[in-house]
Protein backbone atom coordinates (compact mmCIF):
# COMPACT_ATOMS: atom_id res chain seq x y z
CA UNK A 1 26.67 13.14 44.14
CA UNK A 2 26.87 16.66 43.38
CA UNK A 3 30.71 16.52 43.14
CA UNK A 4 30.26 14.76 39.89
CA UNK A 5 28.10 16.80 38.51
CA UNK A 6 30.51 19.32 39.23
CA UNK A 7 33.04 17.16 37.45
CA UNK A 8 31.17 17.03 34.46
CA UNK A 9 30.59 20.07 33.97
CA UNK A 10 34.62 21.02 33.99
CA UNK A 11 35.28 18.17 32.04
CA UNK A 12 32.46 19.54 29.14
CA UNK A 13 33.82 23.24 30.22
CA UNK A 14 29.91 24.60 30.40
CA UNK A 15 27.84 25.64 33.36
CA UNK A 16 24.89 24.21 35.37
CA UNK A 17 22.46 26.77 33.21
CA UNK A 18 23.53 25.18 30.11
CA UNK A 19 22.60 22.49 31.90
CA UNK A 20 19.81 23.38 32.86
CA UNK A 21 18.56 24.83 29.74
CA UNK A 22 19.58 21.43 27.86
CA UNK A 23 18.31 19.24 29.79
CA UNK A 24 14.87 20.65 31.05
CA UNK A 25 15.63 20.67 34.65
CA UNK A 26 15.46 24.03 36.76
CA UNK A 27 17.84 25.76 38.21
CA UNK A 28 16.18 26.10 41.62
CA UNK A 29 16.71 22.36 41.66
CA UNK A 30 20.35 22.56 40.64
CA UNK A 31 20.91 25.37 43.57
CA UNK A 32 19.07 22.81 46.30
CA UNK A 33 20.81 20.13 45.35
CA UNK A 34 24.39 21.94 45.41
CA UNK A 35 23.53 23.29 49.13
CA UNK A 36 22.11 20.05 50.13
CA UNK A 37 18.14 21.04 50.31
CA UNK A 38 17.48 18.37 48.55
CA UNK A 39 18.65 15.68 45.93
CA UNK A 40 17.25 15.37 43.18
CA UNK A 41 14.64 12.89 41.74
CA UNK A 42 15.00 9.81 39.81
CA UNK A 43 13.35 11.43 36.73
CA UNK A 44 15.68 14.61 37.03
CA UNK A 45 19.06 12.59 37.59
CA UNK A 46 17.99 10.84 34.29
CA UNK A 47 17.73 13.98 32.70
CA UNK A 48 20.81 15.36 33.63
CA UNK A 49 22.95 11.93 33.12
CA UNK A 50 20.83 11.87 30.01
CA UNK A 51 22.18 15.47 28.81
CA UNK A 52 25.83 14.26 29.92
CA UNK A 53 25.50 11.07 28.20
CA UNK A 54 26.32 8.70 31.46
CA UNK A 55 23.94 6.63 32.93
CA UNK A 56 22.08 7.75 36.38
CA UNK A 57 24.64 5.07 38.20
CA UNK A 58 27.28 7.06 37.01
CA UNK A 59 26.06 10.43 37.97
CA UNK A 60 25.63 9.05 41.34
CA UNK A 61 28.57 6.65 42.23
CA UNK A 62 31.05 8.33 39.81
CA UNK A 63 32.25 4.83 38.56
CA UNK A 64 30.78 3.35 34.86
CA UNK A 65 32.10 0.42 33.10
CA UNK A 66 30.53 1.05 29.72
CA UNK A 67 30.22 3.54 27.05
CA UNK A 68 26.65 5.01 26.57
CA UNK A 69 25.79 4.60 22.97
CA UNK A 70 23.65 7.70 21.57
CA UNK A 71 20.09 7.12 21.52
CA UNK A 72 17.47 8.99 19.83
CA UNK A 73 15.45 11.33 22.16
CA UNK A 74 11.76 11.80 22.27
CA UNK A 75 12.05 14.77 19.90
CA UNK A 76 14.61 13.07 17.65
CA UNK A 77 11.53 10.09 16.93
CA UNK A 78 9.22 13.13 16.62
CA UNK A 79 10.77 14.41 14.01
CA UNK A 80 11.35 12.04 11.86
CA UNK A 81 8.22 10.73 11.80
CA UNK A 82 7.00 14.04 10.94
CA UNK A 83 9.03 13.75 7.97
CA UNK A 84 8.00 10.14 6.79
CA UNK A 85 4.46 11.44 7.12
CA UNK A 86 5.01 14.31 4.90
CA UNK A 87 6.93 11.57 2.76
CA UNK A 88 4.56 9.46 2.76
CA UNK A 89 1.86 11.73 1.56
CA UNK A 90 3.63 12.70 -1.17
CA UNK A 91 4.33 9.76 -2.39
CA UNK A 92 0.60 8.45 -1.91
CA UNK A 93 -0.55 11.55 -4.07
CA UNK A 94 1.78 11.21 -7.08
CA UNK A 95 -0.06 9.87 -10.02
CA UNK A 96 1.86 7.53 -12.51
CA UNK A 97 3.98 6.42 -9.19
CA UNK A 98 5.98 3.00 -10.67
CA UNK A 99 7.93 0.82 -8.49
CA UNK A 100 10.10 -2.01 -9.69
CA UNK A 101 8.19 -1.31 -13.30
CA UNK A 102 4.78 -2.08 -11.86
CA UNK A 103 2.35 0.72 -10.78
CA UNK A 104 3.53 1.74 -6.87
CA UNK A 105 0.86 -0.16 -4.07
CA UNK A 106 0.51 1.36 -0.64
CA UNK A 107 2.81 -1.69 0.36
CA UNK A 108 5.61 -0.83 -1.71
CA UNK A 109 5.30 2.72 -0.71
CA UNK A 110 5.04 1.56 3.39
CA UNK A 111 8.30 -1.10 2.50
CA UNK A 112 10.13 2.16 0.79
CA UNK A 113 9.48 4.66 4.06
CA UNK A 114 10.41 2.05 6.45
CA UNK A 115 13.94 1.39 5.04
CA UNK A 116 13.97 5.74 4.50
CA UNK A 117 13.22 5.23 8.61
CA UNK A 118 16.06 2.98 9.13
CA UNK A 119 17.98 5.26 7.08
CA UNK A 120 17.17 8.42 8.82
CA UNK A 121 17.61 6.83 12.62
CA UNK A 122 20.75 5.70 11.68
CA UNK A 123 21.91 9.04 10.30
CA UNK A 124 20.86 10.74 13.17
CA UNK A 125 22.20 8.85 16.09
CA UNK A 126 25.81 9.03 13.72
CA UNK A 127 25.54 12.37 13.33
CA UNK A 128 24.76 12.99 17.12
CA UNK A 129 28.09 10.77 17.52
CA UNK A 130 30.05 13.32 15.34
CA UNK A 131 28.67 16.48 16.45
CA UNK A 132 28.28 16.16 20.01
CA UNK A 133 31.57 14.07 20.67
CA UNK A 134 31.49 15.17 24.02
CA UNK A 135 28.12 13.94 24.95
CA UNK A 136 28.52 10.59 23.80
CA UNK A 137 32.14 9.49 24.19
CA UNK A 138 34.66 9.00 26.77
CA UNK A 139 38.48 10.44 26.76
């Protein structure tokens, strides 16, 4: 297993503290798992195939038959909430807020952030496509 790892990290040209860093796992477990201490567990595998953009199968057996699309991470949904909610709240405090000609109700205001959600999800996950090619696409 660790022989792919090692793969992907001269395919992406970086090394295991990048790796590391970027995907939250230490590198005490990296070292045991390179000298054969120990392998790592489910939870950190998913991190690192995660971080690669593979699945865990992959990261494992070497062999994958699809493409992983990009997905938003836990911080990614974070975040843009974050921003809807200040949104939101700004748009629940204007006074003289019209929608469609009729004075704005909190439903019209709810229906305008969710499609600003949709909108935002779909922005990020294209512009984690474009920016992180590497993570997210096979040669």
């Amino acid at each position: 297993m660790y022989d792919i790892f090692e793969q992907l990290l001269q395919k992406y040209g970086i090394t295991s503290y990048k790796v590391s860093q970027g995907a939250g796992v230490t590198q005490t477990a990296l070292s045991n798992w390179k000298v054969g201490r120990s392998t790592p567990s489910t939870k950190t595998l998913q991190k690192i195939a995660d971080f690669f953009g593979v699945t865990v199968d992959y990261l494992m057996t070497g062999q994958e038959n699809e493409k992983k699309e990009s997905e938003l991470t836990k911080r990614d949904e974070r975040d843009i909430e974050k921003q809807l909610n200040a949104f939101r709240e700004q748009l629940m405090t204007q006074e003289g807020l019209m929608f469609d000609g009729d004075p704005a109700t909190p439903e019209a205001i709810e229906s305008i952030v969710s499609a600003m959600q949709i909108g935002m999800e779909m922005a990020k996950k294209r512009n984690k496509e474009k920016y992180t090619p590497k993570k997210y696409k096979k040669d």
